[in-house]
C-alpha atoms as a PDB file:
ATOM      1  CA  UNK A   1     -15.060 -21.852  -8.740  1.00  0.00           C
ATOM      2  CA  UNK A   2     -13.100 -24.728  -9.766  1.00  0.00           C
ATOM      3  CA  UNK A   3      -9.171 -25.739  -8.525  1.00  0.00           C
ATOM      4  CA  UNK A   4      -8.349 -25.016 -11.704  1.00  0.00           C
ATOM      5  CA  UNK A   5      -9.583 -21.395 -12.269  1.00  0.00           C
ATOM      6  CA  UNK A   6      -8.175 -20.790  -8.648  1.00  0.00           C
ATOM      7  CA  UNK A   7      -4.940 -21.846  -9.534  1.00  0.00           C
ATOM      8  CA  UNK A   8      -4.962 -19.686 -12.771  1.00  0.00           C
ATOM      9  CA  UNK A   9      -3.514 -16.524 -11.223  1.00  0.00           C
ATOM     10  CA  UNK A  10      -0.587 -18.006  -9.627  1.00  0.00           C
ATOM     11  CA  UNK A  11       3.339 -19.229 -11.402  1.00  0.00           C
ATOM     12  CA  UNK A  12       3.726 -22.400 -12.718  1.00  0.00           C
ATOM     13  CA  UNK A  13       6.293 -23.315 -10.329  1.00  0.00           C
ATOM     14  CA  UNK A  14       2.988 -22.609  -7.189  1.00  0.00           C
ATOM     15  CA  UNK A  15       1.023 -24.482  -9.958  1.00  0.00           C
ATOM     16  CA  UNK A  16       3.081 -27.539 -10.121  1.00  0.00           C
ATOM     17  CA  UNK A  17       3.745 -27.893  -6.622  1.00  0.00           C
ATOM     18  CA  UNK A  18      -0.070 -27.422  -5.696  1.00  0.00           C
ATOM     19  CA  UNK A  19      -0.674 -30.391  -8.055  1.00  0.00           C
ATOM     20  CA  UNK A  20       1.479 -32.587  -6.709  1.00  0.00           C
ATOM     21  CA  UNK A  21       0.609 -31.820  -3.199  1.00  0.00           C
ATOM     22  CA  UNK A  22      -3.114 -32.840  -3.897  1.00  0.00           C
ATOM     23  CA  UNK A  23      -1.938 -35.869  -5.628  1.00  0.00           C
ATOM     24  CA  UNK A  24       0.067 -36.749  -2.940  1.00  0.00           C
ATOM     25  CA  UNK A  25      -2.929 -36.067  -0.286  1.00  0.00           C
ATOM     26  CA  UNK A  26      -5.689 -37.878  -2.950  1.00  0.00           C
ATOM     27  CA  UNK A  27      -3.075 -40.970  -2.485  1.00  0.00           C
ATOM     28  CA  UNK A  28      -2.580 -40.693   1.387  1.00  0.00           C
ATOM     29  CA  UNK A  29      -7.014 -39.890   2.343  1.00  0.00           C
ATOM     30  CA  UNK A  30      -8.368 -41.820  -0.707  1.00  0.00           C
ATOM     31  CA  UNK A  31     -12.084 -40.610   0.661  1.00  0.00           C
ATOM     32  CA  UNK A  32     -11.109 -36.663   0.030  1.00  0.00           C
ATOM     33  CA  UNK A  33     -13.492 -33.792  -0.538  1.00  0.00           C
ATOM     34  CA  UNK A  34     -11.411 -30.401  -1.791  1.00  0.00           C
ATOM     35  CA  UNK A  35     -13.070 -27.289  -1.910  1.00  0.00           C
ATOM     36  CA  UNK A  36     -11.916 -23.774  -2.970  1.00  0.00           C
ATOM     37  CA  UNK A  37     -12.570 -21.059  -0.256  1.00  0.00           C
ATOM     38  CA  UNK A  38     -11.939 -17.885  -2.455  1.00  0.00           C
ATOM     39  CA  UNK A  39     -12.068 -15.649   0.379  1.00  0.00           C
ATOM     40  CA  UNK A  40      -9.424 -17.147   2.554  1.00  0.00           C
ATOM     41  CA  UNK A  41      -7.422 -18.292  -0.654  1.00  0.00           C
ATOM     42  CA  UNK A  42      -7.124 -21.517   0.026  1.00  0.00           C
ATOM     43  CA  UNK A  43      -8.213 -25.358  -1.039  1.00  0.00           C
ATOM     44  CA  UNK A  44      -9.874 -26.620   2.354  1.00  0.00           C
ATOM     45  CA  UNK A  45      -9.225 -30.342   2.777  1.00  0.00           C
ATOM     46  CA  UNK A  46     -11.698 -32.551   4.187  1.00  0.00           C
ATOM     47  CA  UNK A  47     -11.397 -36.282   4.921  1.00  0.00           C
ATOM     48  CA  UNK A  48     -14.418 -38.873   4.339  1.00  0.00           C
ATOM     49  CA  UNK A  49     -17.526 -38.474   2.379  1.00  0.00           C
ATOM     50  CA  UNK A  50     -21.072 -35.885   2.837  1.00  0.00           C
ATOM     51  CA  UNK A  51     -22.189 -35.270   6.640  1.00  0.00           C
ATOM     52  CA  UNK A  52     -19.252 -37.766   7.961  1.00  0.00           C
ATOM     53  CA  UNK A  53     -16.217 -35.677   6.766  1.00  0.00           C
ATOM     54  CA  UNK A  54     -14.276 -33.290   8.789  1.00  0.00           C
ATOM     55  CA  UNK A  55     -11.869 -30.813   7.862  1.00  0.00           C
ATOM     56  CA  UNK A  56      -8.146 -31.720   8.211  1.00  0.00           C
ATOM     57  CA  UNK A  57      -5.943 -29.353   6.571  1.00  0.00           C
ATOM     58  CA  UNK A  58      -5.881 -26.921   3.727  1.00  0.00           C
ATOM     59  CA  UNK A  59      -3.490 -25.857   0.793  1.00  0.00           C
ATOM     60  CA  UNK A  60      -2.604 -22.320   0.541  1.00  0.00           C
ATOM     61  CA  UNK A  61      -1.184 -21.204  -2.703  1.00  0.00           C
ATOM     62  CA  UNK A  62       1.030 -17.606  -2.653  1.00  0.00           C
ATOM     63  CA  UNK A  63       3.156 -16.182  -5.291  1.00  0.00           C
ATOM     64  CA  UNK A  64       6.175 -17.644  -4.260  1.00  0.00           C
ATOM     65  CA  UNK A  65       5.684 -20.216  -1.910  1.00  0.00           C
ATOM     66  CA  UNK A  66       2.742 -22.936  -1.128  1.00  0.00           C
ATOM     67  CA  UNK A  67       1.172 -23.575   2.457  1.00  0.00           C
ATOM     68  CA  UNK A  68      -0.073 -27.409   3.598  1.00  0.00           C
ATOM     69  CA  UNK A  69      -1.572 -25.898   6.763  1.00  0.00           C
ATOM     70  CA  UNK A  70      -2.833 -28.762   9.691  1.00  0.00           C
ATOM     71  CA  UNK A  71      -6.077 -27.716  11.456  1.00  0.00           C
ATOM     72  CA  UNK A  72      -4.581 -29.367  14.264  1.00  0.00           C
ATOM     73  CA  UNK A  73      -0.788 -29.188  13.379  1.00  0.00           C
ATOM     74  CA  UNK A  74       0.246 -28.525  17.018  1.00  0.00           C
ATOM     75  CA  UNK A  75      -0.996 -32.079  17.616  1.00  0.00           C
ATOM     76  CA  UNK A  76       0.921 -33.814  15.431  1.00  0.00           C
ATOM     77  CA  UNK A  77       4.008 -35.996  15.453  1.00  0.00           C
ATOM     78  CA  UNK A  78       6.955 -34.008  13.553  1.00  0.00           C
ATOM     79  CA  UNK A  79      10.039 -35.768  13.557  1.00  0.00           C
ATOM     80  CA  UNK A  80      11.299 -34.057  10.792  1.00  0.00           C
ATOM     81  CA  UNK A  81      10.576 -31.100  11.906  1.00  0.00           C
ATOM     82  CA  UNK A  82       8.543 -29.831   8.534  1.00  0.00           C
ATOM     83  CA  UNK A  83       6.229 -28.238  10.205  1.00  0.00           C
ATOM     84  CA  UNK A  84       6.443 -24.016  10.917  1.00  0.00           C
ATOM     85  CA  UNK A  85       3.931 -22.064  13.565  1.00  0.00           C
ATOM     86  CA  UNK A  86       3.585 -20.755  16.876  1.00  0.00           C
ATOM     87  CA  UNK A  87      -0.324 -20.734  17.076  1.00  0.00           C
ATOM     88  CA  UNK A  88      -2.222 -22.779  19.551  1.00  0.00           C
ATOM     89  CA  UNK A  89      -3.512 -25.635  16.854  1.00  0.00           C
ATOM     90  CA  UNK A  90      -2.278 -24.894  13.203  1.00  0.00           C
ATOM     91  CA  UNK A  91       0.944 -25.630  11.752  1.00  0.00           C
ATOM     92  CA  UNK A  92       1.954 -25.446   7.990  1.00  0.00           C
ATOM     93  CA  UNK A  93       4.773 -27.076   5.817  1.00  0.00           C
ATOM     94  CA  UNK A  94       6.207 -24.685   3.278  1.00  0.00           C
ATOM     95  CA  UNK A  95       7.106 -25.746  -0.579  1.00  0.00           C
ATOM     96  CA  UNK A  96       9.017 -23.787  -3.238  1.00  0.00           C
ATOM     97  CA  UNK A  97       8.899 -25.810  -5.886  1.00  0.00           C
ATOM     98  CA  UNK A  98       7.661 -29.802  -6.159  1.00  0.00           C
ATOM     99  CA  UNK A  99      10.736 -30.639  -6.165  1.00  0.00           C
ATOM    100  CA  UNK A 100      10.898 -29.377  -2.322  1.00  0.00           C
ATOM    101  CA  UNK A 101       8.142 -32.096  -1.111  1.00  0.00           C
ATOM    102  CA  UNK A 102       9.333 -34.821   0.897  1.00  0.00           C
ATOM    103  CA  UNK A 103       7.146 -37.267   0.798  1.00  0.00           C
ATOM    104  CA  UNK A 104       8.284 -39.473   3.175  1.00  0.00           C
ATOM    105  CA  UNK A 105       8.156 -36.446   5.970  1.00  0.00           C
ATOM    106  CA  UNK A 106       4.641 -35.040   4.554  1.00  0.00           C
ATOM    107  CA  UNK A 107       2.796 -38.657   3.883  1.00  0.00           C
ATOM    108  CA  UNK A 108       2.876 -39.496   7.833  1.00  0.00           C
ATOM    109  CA  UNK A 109       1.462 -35.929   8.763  1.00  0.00           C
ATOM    110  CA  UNK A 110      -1.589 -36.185   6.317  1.00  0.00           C
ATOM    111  CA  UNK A 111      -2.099 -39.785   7.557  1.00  0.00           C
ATOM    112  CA  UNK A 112      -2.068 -38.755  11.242  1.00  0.00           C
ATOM    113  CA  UNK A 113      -3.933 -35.546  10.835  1.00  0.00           C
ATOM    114  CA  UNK A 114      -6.993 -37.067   8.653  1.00  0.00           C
ATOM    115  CA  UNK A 115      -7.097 -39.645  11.397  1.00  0.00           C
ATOM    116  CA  UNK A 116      -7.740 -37.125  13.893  1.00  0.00           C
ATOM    117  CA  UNK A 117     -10.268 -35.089  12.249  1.00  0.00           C
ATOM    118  CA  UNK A 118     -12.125 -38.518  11.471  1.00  0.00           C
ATOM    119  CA  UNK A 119     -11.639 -39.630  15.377  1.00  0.00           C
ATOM    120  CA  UNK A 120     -10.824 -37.430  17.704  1.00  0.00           C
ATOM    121  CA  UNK A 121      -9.600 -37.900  21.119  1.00  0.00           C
ATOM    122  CA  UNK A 122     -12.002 -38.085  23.343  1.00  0.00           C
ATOM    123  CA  UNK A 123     -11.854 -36.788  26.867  1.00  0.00           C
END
């Protein structure tokens, strides 16, 4: 199934803000692989290319709101405190509309969490 058809079902309003969230991601991890997981609901995110990608964070559309969940949220820096969840790793920032997106407070938490799916820390 394409993005497209996934998106099909939901408002233009989840629409629009699910489009500019992967443009803004596409812009931010310019080596991106996006892939529709129908039985989760969600477009998984995965930085780098074939075998050497990992998966970073994922884009959760809903009828009223849209999800960019973190794999590894918990770990990031949030000075702007965007970022919602109580879980042991994952951590989402929650969008409205487009208009809603900050990207000045959503740019740096892409950045950091691609870079930590491509390197992790290592013990």
């Amino acid at each position: 199934m394409t993005i497209a058809e996934f998106m099909e079902e939901y408002p233009p309003p989840v629409r629009s803000a699910v489009r500019a969230i992967r443009s803004l991601v596409r812009r931010t991890v310019p080596e991106l692989e996006e892939r529709v997981h129908t039985g989760w609901g969600l477009i998984g995110l995965r930085a780098g290319r074939g075998r050497s990608s990992r998966y970073f964070a994922c884009i959760v559309p809903g009828e009223k709101q849209v999800k960019l969940g973190f794999e590894f949220g918990a770990m990031l820096r949030d000075p702007g405190s965007v970022l919602t969840g109580s879980g042991s790793r994952v951590r989402y920032a929650c969008f409205h509309t487009r208009e809603e997106i900050d990207e000045e407070l959503i740019t740096p938490l892409i950045l950091e969490a691609a870079m930590k799916a491509l390197h992790p820390p290592t013990k």
